[in-house]
Every structure is written in structure tokens, then in C-alpha cells.
C-alpha atoms as a PDB file:
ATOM      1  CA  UNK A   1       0.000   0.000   0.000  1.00  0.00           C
ATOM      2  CA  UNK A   2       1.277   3.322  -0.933  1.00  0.00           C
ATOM      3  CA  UNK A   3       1.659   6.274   0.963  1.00  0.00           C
ATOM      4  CA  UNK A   4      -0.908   8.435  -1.053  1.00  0.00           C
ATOM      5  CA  UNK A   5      -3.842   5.510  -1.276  1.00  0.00           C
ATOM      6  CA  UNK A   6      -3.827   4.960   2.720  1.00  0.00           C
ATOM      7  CA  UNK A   7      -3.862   9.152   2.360  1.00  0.00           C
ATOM      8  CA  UNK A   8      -6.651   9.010   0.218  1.00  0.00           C
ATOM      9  CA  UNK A   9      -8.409   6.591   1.982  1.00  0.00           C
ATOM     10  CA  UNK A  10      -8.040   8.350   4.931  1.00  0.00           C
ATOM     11  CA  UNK A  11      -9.570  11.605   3.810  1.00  0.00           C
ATOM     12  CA  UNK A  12     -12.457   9.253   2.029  1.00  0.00           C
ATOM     13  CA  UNK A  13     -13.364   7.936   5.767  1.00  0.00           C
ATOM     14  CA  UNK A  14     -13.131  11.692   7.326  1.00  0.00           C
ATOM     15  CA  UNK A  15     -15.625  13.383   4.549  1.00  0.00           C
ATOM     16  CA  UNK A  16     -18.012  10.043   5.040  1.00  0.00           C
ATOM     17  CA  UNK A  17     -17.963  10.022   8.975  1.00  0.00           C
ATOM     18  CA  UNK A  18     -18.524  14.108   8.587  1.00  0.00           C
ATOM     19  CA  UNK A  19     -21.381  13.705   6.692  1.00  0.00           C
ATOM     20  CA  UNK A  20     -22.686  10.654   8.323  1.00  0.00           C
ATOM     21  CA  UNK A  21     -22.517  12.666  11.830  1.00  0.00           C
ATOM     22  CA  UNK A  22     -23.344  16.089  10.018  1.00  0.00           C
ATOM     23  CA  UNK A  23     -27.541  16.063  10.062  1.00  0.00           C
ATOM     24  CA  UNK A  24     -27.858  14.970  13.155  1.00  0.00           C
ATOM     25  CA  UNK A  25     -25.502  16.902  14.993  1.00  0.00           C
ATOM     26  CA  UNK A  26     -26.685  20.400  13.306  1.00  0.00           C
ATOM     27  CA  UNK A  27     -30.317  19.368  14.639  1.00  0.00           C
ATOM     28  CA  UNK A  28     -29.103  18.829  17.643  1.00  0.00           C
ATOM     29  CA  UNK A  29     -27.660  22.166  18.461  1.00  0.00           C
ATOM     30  CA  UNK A  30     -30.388  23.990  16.534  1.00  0.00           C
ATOM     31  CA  UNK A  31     -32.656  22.430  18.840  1.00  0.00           C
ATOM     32  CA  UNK A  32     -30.747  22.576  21.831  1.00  0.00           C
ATOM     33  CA  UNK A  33     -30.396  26.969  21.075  1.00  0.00           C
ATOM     34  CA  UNK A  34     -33.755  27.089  20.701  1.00  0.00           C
ATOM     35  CA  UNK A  35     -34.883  24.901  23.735  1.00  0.00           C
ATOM     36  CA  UNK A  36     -31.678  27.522  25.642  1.00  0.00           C
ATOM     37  CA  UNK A  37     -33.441  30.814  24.440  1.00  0.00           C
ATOM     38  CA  UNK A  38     -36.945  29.422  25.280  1.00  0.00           C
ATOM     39  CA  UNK A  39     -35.770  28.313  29.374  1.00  0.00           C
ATOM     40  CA  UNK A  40     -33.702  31.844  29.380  1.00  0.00           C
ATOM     41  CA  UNK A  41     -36.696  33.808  28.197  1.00  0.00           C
ATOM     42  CA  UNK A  42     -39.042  32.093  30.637  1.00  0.00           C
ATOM     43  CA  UNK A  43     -37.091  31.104  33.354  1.00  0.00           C
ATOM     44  CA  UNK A  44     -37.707  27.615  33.634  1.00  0.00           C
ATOM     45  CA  UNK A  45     -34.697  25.535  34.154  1.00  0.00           C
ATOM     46  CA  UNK A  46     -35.844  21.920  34.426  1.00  0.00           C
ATOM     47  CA  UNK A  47     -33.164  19.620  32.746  1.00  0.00           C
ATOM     48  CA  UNK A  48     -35.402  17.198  31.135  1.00  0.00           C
ATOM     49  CA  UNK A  49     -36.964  20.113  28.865  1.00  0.00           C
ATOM     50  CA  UNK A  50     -33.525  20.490  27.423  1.00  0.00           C
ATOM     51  CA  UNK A  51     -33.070  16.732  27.346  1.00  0.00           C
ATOM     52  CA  UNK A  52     -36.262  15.059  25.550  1.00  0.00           C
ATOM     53  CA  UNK A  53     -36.743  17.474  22.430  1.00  0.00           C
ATOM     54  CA  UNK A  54     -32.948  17.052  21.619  1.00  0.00           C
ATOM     55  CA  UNK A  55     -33.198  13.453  21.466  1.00  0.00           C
ATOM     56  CA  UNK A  56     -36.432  13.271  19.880  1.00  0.00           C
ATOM     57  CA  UNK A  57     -34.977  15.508  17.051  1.00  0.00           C
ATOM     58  CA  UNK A  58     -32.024  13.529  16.374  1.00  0.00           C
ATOM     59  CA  UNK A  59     -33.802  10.378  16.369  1.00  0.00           C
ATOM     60  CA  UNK A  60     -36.652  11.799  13.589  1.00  0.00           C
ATOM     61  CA  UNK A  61     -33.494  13.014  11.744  1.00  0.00           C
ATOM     62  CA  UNK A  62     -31.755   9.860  11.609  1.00  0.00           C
ATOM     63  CA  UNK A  63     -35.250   8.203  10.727  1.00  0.00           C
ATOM     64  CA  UNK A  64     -35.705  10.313   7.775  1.00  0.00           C
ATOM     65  CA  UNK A  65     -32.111  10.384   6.717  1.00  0.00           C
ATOM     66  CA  UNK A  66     -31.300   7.088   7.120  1.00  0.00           C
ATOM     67  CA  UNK A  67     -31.466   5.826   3.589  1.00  0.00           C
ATOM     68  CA  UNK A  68     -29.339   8.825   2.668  1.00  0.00           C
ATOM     69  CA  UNK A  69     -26.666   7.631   5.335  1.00  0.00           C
ATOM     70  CA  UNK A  70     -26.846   4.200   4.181  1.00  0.00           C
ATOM     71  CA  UNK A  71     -25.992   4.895   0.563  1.00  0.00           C
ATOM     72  CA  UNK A  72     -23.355   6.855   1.538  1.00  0.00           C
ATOM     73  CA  UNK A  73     -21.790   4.110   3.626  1.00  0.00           C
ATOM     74  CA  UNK A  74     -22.675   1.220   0.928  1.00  0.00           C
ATOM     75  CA  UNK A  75     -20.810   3.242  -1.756  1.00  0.00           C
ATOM     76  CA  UNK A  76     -18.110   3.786   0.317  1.00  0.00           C
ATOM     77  CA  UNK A  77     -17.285   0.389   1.581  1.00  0.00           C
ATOM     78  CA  UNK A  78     -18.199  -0.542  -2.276  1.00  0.00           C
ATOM     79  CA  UNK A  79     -15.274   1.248  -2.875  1.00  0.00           C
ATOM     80  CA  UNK A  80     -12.967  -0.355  -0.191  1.00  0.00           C
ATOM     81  CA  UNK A  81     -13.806  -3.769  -0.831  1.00  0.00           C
ATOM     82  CA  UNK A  82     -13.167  -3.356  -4.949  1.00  0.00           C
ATOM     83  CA  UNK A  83     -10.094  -1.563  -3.552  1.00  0.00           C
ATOM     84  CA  UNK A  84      -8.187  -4.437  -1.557  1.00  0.00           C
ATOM     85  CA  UNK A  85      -6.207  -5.558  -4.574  1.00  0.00           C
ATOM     86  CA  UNK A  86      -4.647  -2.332  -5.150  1.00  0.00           C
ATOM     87  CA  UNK A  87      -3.979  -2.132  -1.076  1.00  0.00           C
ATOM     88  CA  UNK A  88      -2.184  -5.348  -1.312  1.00  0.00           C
ATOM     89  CA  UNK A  89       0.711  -4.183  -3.793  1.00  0.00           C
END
């Protein structure tokens, strides 16, 4: 295996984990601002109300993204597996 195709392979795994972790980290905070401004503007500081929205938003987003996420990570190990004879050399 050469020193640029582990490189490339490396940087193929980095983009696919960022955009397998992307959606439903971005919910995630845009939920947990807006749950933050809502308990700042009204006072309330009960930890579940922070808690339960977040995780019900990530979990919708992974529903409705999940055949997205799972092409993304068939083509890629696609890729690796039609690439082991070349990482063999």
C-alpha cells in the first residue's frame, strides 16, 4: 500500500464520517439553542426540557435520513472492498 492511497483513503473515511454525523448533529444544536433561548426567556430551568426534544430531534433526523446515510456508507465500503487488490501491492 502506498503512501498516497492509505492518504486518500483516509480523507475518504473523514468526509463520510462528517457527513454521516453532520444532520444529526446540526439538529441537535439547533434544537438545543432554541430549547436555551426558550428556558432563558421564561425562566424555567428543568433539565429534562432540554433533554427530551434534543433526542427526539435527532432520532426523527436519523429516521428520515437514514437511507441517505446508508448509501453513503454502501458506496463507500463498495469502494474499499473493490479496492483491496490495489492495497495489497
Amino acid at each position: 500500500m502506498t503512501q498516497t492511497l492509505a492518504l486518500n483513503l483516509a480523507r475518504e473515511a473523514i468526509l463520510m464520517v462528517l457527513l454521516l454525523a453532520g444532520p444529526p448533529l446540526v439538529v441537535a444544536m439547533v434544537v438545543g439553542l432554541a430549547i436555551s433561548i426558550f428556558q432563558a426567556t421564561t425562566q424555567i430551568q428543568d433539565q429534562m426540557i432540554a433533554f427530551v426534544p434534543r433526542i427526539i430531534a435527532v432520532f426523527v433526523t436519523l429516521a428520515v435520513t437514514a437511507g441517505w446515510l446508508g448509501t453513503i456508507l454502501l458506496n463507500f465500503t463498495t469502494r474499499l472492498f473493490e479496492q483491496i487488490p490495489a492495497l495489497m501491492r
